[in-house]
N, C-alpha and C. Protein backbone atom coordinates (compact mmCIF):
# COMPACT_ATOMS: atom_id res chain seq x y z
N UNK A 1 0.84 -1.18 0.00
CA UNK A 1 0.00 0.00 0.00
C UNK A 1 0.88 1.24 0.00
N UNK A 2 0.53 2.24 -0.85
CA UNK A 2 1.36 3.60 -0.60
C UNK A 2 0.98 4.42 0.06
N UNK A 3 1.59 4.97 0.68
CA UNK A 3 1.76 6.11 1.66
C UNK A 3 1.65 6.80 1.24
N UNK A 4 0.68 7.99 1.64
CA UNK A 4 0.45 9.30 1.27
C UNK A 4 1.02 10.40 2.22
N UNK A 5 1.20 10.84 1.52
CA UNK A 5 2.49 12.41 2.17
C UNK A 5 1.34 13.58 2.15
N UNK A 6 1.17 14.15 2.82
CA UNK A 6 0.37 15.60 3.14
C UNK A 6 2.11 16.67 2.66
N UNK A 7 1.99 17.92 2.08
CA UNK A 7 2.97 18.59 1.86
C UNK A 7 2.65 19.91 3.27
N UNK A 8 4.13 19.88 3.47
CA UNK A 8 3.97 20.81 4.80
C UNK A 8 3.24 22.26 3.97
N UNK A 9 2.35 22.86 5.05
CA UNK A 9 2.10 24.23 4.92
C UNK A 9 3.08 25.12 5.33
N UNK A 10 3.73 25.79 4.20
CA UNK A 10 4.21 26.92 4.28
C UNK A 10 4.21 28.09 3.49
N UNK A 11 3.14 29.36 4.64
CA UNK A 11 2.45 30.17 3.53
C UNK A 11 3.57 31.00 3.44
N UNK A 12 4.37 31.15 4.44
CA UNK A 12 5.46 32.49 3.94
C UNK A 12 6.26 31.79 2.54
N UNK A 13 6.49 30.68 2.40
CA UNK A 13 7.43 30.52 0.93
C UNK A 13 6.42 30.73 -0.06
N UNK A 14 4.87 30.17 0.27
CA UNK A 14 4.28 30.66 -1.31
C UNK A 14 3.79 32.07 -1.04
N UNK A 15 3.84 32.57 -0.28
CA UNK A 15 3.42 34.48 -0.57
C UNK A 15 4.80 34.71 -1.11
N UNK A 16 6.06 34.62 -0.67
CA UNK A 16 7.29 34.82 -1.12
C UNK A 16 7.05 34.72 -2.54
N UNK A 17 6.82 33.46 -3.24
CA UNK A 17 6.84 33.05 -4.81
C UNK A 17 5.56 33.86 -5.58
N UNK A 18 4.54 34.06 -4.87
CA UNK A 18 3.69 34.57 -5.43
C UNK A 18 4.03 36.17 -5.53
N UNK A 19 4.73 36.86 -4.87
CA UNK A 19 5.40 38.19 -5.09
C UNK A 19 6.73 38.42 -6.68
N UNK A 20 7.19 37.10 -5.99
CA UNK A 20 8.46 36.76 -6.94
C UNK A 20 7.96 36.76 -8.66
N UNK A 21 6.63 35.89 -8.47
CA UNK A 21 6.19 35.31 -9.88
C UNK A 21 5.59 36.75 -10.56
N UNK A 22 4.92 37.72 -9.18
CA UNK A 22 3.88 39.30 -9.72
C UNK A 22 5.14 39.93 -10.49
N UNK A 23 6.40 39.81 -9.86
CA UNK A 23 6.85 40.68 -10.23
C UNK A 23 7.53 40.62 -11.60
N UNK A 24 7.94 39.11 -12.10
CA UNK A 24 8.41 38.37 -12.96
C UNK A 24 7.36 39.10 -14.10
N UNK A 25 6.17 38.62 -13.80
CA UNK A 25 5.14 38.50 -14.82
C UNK A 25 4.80 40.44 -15.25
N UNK A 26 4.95 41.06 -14.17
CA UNK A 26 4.44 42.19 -14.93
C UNK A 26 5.62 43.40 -15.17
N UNK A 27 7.48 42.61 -15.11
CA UNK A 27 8.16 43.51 -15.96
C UNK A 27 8.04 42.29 -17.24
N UNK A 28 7.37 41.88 -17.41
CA UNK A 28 7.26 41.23 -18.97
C UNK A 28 5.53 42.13 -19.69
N UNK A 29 5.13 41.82 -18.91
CA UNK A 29 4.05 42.20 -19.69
C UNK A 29 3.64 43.54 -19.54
N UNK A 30 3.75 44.44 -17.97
CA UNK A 30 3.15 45.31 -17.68
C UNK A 30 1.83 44.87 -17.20
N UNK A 31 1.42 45.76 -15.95
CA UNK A 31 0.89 45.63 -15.23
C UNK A 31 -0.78 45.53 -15.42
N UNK A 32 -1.15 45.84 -16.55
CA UNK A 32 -2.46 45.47 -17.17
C UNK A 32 -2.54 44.62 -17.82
N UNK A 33 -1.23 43.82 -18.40
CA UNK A 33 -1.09 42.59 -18.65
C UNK A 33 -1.23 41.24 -17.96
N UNK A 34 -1.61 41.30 -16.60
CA UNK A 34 -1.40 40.27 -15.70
C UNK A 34 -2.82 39.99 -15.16
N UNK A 35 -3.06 39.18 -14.94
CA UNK A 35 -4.29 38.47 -14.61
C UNK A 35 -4.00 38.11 -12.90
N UNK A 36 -4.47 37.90 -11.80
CA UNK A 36 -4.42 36.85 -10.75
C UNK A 36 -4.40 35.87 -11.05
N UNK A 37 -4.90 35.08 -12.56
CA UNK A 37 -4.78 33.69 -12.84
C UNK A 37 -3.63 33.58 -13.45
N UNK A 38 -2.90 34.65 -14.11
CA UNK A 38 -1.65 34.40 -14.53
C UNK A 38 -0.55 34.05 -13.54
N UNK A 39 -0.81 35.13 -12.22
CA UNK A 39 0.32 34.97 -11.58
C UNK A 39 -0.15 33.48 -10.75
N UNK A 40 -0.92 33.18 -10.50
CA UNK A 40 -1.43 31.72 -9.92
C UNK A 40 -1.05 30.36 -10.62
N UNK A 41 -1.29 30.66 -12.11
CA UNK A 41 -0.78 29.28 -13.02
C UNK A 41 0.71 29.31 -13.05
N UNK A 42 1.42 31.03 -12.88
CA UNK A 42 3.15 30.57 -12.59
C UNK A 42 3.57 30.16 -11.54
N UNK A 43 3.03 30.09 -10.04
CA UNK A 43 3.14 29.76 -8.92
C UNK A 43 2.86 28.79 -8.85
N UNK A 44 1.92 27.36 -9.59
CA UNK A 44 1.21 26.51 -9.29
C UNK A 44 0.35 26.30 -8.27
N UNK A 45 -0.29 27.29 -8.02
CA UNK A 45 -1.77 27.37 -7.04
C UNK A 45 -2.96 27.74 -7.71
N UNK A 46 -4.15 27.80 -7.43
CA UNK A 46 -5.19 28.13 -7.56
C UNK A 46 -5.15 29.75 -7.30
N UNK A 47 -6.08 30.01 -7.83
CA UNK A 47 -6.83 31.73 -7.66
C UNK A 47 -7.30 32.02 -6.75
N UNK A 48 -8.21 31.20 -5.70
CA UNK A 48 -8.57 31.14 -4.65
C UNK A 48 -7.62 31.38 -3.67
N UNK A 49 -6.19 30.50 -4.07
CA UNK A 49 -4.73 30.60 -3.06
C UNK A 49 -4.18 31.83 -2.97
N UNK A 50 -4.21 32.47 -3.95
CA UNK A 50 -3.60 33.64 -4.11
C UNK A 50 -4.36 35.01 -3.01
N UNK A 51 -5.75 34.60 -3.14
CA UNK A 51 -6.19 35.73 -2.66
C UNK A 51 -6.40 34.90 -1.25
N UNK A 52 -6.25 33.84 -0.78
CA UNK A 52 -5.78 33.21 0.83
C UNK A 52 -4.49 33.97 1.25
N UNK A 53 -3.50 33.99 0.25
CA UNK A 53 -2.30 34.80 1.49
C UNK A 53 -1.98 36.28 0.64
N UNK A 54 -3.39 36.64 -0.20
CA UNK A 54 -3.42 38.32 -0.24
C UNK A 54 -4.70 38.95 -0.27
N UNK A 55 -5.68 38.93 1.00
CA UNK A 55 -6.96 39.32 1.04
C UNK A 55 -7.55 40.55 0.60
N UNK A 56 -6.42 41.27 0.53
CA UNK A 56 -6.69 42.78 0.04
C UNK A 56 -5.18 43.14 -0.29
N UNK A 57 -5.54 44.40 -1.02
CA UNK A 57 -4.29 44.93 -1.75
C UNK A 57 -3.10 45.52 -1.06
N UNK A 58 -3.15 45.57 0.55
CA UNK A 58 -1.83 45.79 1.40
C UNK A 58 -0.94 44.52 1.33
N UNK A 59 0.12 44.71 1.45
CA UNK A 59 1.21 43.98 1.45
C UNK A 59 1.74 43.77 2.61
């Protein structure tokens, strides 16, 4: 039987990547170029995730 692994929660490394990926994505495109689903499909999370560790627009 295989063992299933739960992956540790750690929101500070994906808010980290999800900053990393905003910022990636909009000196390429510019900032009306970017979707929340864009920066979510480069992070590999959901849209929902994104706005879990950014509820509003403070940082």
């Amino acid at each position: 039987m295989k063992e299933i692994r739960q992956q540790k929660k750690q929101p500070e490394v994906i808010r980290k990547r999800i900053l990393e990926q905003a910022t990636i994505l909009v000196s390429q495109k510019g900032i009306s170029g970017v979707s929340i689903q864009n920066i979510a499909t480069a992070v590999g999370i959901t849209k929902g995730g994104v706005f879990h560790h950014f509820p509003n627009k403070k940082i």
